[in-house]
PDB file of N, CA and C in Angstrom:
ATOM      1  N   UNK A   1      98.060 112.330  80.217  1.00  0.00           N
ATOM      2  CA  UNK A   1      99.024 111.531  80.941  1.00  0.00           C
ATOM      3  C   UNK A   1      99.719 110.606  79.943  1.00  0.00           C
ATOM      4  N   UNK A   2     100.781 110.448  79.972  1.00  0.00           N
ATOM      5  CA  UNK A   2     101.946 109.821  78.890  1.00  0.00           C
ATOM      6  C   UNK A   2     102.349 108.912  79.702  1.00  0.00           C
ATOM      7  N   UNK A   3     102.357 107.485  79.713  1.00  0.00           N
ATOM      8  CA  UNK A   3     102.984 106.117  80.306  1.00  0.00           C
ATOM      9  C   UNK A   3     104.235 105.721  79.425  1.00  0.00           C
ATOM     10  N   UNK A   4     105.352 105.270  80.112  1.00  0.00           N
ATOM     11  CA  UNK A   4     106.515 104.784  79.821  1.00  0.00           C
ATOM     12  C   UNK A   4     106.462 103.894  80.506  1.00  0.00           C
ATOM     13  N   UNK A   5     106.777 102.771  79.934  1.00  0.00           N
ATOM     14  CA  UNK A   5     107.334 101.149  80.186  1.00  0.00           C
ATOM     15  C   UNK A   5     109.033 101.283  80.371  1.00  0.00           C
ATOM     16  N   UNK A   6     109.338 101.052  81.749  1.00  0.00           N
ATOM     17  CA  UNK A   6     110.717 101.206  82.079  1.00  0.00           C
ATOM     18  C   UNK A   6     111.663 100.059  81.944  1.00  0.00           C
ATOM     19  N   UNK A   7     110.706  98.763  82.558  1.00  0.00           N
ATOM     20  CA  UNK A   7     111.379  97.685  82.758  1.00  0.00           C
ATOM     21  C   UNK A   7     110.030  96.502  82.974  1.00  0.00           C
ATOM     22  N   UNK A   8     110.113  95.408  82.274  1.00  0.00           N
ATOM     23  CA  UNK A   8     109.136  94.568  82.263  1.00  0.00           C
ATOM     24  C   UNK A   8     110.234  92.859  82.910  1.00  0.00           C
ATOM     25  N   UNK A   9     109.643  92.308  83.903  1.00  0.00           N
ATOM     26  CA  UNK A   9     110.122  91.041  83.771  1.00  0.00           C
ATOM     27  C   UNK A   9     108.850  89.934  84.238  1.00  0.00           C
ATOM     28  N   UNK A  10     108.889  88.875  83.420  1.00  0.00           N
ATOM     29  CA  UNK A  10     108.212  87.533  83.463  1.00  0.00           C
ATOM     30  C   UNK A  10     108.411  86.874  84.276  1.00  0.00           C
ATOM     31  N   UNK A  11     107.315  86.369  84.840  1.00  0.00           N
ATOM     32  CA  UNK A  11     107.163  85.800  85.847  1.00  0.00           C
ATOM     33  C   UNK A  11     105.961  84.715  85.846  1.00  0.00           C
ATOM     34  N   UNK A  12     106.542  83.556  84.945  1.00  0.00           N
ATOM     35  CA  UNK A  12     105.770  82.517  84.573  1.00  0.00           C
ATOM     36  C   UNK A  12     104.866  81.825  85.848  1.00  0.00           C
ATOM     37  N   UNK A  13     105.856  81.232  87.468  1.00  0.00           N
ATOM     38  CA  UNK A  13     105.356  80.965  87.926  1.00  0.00           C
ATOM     39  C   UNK A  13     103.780  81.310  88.234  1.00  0.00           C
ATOM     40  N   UNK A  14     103.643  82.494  88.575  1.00  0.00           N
ATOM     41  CA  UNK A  14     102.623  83.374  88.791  1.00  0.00           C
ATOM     42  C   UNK A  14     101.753  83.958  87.352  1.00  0.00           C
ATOM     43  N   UNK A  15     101.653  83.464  86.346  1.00  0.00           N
ATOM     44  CA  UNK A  15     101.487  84.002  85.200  1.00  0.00           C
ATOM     45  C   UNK A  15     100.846  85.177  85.075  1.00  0.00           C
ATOM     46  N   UNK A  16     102.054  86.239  85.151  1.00  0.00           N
ATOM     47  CA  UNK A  16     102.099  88.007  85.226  1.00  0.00           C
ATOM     48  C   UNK A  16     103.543  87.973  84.816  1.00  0.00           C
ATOM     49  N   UNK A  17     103.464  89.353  84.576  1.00  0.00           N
ATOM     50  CA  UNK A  17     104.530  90.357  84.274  1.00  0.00           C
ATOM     51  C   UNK A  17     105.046  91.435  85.597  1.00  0.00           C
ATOM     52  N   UNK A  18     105.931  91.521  86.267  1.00  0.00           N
ATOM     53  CA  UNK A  18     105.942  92.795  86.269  1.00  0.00           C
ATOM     54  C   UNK A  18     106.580  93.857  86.279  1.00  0.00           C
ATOM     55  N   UNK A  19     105.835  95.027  86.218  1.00  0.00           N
ATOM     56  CA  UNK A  19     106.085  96.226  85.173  1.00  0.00           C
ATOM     57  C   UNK A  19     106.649  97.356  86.299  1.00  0.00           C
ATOM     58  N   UNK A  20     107.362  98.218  85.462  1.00  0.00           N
ATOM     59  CA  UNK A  20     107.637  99.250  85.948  1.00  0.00           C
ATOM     60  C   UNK A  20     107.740 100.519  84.875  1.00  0.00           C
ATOM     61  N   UNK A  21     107.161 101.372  85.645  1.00  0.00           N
ATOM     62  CA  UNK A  21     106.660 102.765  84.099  1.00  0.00           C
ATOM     63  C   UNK A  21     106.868 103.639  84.964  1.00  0.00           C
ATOM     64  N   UNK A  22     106.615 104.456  84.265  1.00  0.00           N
ATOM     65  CA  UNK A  22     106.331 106.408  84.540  1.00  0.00           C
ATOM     66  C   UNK A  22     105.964 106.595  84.089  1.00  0.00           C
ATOM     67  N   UNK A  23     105.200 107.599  84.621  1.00  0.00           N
ATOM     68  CA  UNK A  23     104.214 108.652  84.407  1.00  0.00           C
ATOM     69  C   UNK A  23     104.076 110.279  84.664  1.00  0.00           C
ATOM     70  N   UNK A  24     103.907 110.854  83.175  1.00  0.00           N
ATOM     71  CA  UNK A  24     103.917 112.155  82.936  1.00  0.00           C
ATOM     72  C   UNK A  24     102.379 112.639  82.635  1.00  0.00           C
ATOM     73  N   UNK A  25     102.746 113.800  83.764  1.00  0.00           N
ATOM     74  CA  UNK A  25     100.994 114.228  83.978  1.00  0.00           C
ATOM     75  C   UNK A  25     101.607 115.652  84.269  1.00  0.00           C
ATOM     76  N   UNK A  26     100.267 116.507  83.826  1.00  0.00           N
ATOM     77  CA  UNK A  26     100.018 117.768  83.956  1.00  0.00           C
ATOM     78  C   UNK A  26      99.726 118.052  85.243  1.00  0.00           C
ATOM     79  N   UNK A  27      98.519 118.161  85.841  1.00  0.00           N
ATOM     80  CA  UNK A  27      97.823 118.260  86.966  1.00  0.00           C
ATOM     81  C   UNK A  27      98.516 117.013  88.346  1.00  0.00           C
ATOM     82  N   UNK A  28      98.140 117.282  89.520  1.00  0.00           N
ATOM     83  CA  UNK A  28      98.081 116.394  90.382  1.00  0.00           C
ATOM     84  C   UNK A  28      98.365 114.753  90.045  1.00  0.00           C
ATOM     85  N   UNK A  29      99.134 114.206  91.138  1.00  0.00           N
ATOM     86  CA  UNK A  29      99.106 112.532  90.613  1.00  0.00           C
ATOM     87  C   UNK A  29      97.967 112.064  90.306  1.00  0.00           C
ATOM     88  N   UNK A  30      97.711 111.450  89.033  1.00  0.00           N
ATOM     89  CA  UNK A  30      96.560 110.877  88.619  1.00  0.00           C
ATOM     90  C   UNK A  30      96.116 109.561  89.457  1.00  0.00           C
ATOM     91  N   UNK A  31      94.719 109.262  89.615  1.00  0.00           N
ATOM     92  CA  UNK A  31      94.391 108.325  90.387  1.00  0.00           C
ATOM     93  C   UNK A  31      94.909 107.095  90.347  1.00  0.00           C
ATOM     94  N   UNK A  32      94.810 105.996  90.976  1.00  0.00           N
ATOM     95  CA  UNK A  32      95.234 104.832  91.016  1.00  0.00           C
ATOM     96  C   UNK A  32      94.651 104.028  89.791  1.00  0.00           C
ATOM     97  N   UNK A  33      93.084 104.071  90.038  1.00  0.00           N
ATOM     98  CA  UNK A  33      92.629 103.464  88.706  1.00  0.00           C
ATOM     99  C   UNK A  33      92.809 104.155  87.266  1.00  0.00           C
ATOM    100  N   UNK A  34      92.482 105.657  87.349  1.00  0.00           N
ATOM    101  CA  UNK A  34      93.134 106.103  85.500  1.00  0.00           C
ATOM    102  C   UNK A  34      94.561 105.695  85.362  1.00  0.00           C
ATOM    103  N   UNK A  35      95.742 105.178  85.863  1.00  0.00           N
ATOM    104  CA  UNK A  35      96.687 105.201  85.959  1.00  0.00           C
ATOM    105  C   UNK A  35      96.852 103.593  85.416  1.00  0.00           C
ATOM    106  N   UNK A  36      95.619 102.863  86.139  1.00  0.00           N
ATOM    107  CA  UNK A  36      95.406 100.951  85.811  1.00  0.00           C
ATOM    108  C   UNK A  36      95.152 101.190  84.431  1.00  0.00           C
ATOM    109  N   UNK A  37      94.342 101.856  84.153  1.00  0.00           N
ATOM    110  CA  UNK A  37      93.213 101.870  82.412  1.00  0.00           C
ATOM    111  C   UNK A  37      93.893 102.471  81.426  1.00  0.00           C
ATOM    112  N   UNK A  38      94.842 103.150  81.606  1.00  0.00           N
ATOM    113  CA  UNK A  38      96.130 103.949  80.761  1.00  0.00           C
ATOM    114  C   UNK A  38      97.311 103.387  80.804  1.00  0.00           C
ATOM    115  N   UNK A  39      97.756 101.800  81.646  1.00  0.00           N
ATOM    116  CA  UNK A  39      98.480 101.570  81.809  1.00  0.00           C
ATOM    117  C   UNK A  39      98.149  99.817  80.816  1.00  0.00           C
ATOM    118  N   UNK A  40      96.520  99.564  81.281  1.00  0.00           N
ATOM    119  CA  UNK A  40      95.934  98.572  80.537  1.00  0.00           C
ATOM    120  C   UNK A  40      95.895  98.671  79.067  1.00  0.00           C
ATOM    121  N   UNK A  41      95.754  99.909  78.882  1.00  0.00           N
ATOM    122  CA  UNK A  41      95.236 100.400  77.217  1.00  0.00           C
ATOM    123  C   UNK A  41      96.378 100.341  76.289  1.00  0.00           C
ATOM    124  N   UNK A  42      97.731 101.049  77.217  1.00  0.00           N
ATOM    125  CA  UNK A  42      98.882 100.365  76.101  1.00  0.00           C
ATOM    126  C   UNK A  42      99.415  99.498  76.322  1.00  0.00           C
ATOM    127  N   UNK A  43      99.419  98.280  76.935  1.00  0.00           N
ATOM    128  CA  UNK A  43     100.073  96.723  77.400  1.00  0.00           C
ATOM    129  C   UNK A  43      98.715  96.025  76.329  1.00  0.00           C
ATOM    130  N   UNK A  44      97.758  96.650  75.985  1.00  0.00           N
ATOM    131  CA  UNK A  44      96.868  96.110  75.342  1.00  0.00           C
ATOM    132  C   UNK A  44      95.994  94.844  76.055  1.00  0.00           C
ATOM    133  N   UNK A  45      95.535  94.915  77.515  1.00  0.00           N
ATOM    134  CA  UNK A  45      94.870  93.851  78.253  1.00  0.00           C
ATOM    135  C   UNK A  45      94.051  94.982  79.008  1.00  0.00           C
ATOM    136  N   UNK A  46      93.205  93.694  79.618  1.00  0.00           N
ATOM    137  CA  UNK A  46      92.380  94.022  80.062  1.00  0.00           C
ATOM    138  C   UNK A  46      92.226  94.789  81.596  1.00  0.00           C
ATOM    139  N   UNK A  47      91.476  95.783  81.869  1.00  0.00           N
ATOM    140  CA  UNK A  47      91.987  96.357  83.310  1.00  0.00           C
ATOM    141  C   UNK A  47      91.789  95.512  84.356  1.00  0.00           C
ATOM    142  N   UNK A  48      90.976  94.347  84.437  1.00  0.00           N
ATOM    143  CA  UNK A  48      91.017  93.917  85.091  1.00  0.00           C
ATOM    144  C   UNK A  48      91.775  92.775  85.692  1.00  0.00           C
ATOM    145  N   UNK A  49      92.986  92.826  84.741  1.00  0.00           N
ATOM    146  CA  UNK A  49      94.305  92.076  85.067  1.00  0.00           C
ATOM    147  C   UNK A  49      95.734  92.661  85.110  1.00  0.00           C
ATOM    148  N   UNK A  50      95.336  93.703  85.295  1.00  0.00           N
ATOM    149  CA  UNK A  50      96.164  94.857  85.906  1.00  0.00           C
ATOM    150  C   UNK A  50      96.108  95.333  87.713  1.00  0.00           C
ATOM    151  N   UNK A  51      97.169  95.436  87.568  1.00  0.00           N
ATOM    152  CA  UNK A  51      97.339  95.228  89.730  1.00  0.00           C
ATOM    153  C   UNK A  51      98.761  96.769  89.908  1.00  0.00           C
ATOM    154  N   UNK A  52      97.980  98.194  89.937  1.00  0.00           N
ATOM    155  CA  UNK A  52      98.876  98.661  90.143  1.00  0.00           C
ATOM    156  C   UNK A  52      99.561  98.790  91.695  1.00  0.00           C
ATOM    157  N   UNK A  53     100.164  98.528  92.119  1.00  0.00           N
ATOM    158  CA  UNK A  53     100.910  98.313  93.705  1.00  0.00           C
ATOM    159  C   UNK A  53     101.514  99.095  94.313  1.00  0.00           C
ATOM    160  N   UNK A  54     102.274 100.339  93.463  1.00  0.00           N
ATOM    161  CA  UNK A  54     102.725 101.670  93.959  1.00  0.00           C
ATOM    162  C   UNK A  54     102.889 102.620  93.017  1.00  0.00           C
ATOM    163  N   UNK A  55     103.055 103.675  93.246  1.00  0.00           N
ATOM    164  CA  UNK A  55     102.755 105.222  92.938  1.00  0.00           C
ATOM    165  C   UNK A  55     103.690 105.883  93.340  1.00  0.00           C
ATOM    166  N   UNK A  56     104.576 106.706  92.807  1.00  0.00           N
ATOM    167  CA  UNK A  56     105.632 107.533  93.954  1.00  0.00           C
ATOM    168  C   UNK A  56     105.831 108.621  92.973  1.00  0.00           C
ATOM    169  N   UNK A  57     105.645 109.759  93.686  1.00  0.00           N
ATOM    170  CA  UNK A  57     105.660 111.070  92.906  1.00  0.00           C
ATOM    171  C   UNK A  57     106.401 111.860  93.933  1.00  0.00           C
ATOM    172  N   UNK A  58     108.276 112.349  93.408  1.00  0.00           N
ATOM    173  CA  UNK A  58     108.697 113.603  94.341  1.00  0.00           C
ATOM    174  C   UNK A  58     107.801 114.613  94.201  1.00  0.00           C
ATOM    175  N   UNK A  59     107.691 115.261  95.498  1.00  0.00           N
ATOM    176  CA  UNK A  59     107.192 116.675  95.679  1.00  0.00           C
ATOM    177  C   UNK A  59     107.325 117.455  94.626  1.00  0.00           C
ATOM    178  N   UNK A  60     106.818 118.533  94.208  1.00  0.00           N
ATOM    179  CA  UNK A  60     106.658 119.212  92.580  1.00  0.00           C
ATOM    180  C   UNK A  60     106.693 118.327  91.692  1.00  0.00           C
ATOM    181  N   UNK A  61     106.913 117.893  91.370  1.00  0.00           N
ATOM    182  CA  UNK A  61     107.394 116.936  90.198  1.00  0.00           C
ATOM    183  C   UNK A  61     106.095 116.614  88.979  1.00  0.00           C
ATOM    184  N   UNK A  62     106.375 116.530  88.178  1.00  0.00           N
ATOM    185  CA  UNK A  62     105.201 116.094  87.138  1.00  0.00           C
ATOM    186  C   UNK A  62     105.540 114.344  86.614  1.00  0.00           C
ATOM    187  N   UNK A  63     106.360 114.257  87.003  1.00  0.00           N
ATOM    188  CA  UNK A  63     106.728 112.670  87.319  1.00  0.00           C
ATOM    189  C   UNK A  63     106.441 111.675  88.130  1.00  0.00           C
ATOM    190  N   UNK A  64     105.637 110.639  87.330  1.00  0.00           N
ATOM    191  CA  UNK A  64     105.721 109.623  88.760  1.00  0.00           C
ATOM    192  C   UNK A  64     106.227 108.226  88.615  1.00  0.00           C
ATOM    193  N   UNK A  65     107.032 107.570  89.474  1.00  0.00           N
ATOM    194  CA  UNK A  65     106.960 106.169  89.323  1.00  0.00           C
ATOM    195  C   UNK A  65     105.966 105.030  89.449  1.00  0.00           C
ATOM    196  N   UNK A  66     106.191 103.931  89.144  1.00  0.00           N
ATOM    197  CA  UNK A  66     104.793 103.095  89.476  1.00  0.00           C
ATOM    198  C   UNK A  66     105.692 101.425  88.903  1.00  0.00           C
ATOM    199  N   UNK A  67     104.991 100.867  90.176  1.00  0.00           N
ATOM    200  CA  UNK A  67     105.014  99.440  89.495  1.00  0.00           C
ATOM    201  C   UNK A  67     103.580  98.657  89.827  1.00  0.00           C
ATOM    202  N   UNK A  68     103.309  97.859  88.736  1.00  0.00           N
ATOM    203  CA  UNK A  68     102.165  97.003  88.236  1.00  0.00           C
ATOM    204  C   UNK A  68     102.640  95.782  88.072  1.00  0.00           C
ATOM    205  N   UNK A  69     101.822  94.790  88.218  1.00  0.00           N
ATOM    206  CA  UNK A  69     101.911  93.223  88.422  1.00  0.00           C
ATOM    207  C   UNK A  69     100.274  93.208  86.994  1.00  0.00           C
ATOM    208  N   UNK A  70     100.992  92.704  85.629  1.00  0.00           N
ATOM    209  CA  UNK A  70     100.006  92.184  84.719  1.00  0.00           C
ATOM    210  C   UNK A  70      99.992  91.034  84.744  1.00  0.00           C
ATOM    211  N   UNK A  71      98.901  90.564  84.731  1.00  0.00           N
ATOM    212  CA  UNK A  71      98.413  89.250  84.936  1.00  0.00           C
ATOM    213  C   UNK A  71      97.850  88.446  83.537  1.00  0.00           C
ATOM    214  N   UNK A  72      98.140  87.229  83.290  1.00  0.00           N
ATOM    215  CA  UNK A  72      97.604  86.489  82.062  1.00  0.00           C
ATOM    216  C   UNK A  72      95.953  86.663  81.808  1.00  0.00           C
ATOM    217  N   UNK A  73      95.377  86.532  82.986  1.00  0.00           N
ATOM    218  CA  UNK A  73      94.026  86.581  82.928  1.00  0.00           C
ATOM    219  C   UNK A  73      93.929  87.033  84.841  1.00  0.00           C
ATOM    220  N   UNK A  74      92.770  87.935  84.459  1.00  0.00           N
ATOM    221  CA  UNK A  74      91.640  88.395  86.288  1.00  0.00           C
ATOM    222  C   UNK A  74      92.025  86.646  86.741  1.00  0.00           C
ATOM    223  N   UNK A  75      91.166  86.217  86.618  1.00  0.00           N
ATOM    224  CA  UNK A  75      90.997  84.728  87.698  1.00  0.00           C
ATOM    225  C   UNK A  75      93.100  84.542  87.910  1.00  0.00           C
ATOM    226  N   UNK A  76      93.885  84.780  87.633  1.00  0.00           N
ATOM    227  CA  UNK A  76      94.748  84.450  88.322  1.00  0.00           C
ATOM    228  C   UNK A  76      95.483  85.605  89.119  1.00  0.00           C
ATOM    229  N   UNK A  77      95.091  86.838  88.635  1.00  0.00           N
ATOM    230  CA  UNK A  77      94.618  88.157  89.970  1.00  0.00           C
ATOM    231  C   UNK A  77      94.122  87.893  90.700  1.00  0.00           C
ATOM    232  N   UNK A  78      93.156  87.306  91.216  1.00  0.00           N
ATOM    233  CA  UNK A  78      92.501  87.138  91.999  1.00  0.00           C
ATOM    234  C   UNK A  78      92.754  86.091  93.193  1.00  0.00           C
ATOM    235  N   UNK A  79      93.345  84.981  92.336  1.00  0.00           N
ATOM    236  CA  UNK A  79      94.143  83.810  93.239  1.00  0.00           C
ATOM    237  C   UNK A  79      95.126  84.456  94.033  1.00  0.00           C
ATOM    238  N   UNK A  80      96.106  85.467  92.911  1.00  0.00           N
ATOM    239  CA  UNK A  80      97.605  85.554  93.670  1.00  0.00           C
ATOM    240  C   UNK A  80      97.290  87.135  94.681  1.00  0.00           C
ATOM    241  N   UNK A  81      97.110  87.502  94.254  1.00  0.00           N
ATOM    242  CA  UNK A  81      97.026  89.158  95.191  1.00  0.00           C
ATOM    243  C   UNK A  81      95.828  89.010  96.349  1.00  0.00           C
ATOM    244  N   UNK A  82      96.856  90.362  97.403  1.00  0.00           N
ATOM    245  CA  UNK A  82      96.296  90.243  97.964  1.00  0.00           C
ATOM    246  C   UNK A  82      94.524  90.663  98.182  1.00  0.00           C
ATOM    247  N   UNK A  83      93.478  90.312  98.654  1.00  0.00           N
ATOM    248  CA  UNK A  83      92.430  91.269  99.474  1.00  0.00           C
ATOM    249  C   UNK A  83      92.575  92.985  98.927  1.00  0.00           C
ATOM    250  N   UNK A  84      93.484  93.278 100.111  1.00  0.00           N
ATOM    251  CA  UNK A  84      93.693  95.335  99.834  1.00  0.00           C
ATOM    252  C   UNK A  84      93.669  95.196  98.348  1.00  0.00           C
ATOM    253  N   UNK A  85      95.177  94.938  98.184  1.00  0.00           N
ATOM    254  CA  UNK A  85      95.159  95.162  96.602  1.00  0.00           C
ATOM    255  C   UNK A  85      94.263  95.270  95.690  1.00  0.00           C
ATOM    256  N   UNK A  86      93.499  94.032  95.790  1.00  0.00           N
ATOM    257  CA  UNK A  86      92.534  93.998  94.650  1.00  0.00           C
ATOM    258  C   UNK A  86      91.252  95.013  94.943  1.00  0.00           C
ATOM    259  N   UNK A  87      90.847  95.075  95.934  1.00  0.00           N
ATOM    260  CA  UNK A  87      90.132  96.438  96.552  1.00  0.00           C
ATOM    261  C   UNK A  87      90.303  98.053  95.770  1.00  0.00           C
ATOM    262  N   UNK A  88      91.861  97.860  96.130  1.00  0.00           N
ATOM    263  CA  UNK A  88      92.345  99.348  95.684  1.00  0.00           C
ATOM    264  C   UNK A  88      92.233  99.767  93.893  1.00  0.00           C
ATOM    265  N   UNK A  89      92.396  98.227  93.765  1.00  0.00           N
ATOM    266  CA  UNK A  89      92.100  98.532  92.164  1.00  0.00           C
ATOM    267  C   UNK A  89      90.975  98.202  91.522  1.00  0.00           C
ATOM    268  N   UNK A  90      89.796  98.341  92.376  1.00  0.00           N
ATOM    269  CA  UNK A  90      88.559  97.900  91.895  1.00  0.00           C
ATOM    270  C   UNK A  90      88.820  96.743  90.787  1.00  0.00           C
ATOM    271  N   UNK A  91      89.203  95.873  91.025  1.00  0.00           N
ATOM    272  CA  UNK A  91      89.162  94.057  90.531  1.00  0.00           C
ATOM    273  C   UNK A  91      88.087  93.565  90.983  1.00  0.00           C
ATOM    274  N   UNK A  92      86.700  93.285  90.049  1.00  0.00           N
ATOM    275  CA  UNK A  92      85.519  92.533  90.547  1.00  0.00           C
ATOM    276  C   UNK A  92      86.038  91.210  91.205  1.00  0.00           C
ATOM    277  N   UNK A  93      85.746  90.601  92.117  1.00  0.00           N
ATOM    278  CA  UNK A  93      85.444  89.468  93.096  1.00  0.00           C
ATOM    279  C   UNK A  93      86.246  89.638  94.216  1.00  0.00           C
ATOM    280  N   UNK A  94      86.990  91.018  94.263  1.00  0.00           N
ATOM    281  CA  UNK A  94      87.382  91.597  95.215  1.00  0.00           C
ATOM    282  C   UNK A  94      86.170  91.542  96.817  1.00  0.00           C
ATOM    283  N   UNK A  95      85.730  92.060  96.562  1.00  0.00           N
ATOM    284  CA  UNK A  95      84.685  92.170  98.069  1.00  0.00           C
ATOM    285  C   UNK A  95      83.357  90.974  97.675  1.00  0.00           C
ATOM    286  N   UNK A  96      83.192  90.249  96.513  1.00  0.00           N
ATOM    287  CA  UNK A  96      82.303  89.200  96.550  1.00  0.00           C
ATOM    288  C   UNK A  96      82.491  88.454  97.745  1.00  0.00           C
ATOM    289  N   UNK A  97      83.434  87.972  98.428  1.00  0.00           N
ATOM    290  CA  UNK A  97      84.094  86.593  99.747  1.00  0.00           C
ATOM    291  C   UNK A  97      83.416  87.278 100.617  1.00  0.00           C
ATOM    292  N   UNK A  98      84.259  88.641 100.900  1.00  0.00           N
ATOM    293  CA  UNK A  98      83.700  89.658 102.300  1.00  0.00           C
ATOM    294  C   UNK A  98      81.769  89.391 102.214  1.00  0.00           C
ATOM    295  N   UNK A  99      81.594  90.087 101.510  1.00  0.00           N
ATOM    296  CA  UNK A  99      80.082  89.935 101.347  1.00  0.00           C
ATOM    297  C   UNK A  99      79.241  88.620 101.961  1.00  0.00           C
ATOM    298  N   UNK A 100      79.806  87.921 101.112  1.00  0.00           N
ATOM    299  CA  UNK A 100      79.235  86.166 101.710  1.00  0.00           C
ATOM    300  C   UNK A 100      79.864  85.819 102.884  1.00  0.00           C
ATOM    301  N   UNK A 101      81.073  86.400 102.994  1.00  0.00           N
ATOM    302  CA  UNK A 101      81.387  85.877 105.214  1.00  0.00           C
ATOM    303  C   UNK A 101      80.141  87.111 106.069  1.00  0.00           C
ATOM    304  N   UNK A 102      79.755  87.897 105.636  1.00  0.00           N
ATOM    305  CA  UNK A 102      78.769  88.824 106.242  1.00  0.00           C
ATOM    306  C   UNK A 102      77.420  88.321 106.052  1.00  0.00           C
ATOM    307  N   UNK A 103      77.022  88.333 105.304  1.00  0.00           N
ATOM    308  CA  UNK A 103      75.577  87.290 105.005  1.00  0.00           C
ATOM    309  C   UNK A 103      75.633  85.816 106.223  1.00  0.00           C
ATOM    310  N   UNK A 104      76.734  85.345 105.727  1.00  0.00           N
ATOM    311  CA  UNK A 104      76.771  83.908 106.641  1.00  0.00           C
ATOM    312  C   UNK A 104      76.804  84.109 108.113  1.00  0.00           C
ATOM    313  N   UNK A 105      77.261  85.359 108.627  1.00  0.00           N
ATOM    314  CA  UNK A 105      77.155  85.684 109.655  1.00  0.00           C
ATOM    315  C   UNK A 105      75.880  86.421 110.541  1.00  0.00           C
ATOM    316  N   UNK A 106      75.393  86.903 109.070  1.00  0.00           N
ATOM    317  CA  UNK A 106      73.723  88.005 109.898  1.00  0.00           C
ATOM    318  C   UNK A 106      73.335  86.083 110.094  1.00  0.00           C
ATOM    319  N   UNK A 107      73.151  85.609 109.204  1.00  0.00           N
ATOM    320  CA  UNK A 107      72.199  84.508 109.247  1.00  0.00           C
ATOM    321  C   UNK A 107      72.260  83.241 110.592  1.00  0.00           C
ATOM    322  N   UNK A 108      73.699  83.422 110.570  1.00  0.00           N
ATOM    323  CA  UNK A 108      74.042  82.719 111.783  1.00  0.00           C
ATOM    324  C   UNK A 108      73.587  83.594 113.161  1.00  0.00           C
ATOM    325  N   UNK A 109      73.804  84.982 113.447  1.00  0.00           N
ATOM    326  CA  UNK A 109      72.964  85.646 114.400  1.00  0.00           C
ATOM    327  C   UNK A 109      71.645  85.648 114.577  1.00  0.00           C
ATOM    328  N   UNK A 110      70.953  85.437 113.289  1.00  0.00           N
ATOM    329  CA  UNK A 110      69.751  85.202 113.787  1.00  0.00           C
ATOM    330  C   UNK A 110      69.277  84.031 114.127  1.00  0.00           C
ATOM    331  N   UNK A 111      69.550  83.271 113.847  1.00  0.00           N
ATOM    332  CA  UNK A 111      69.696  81.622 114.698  1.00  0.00           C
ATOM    333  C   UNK A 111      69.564  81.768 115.539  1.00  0.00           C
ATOM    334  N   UNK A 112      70.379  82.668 116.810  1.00  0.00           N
ATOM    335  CA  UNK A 112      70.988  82.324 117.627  1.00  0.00           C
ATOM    336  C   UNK A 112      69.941  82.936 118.454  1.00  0.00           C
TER     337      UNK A 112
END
């Protein structure tokens, strides 16, 4: 899979970038996450401050579009995006919250 950087713009408020690439692949659209880690590997950061957000591949095509939201650092991924998002891109502290509103809740049922 071959990544092209199409168009990059800064976006200090939010301290990210974001990106827009393509992607040239042999086989089937490549997954969401090889697509984060190949997209991380040449922006030179880390995957876990990578937020890819869409995917669009015409029918036949060995082409795909994509835009990504890079982030200065995870902890401000995590502030700005949403829940799904960070889910979809396996971003650790993604489902940590969920987890602890579920715990707080068995515990509160058994109280009761």
């Amino acid at each position: 899979m071959e990544v092209e950087i199409i168009d990059e713009d800064e976006n200090p408020m939010l301290h990210r970038t974001d990106v827009r690439f393509q992607l040239t692949h042999e086989e089937a659209t490549p997954s969401r996450l090889s697509v984060r880690d190949s997209l991380a590997a040449k922006l030179n950061k880390d995957a876990s401050e990578v937020v890819v957000r869409m995917l669009d591949t015409k029918y036949g095509m060995r082409k795909t579009i994509g835009h990504a939201k890079v982030y200065d650092d995870a902890e401000h991924a995590q502030a700005v995006e949403q829940g799904h998002a960070l889910e979809r891109n396996k971003i650790a502290g993604a489902d940590d919250d969920d987890d602890d509103v579920d715990a707080d809740a068995e515990v509160e049922a058994e109280e009761a």
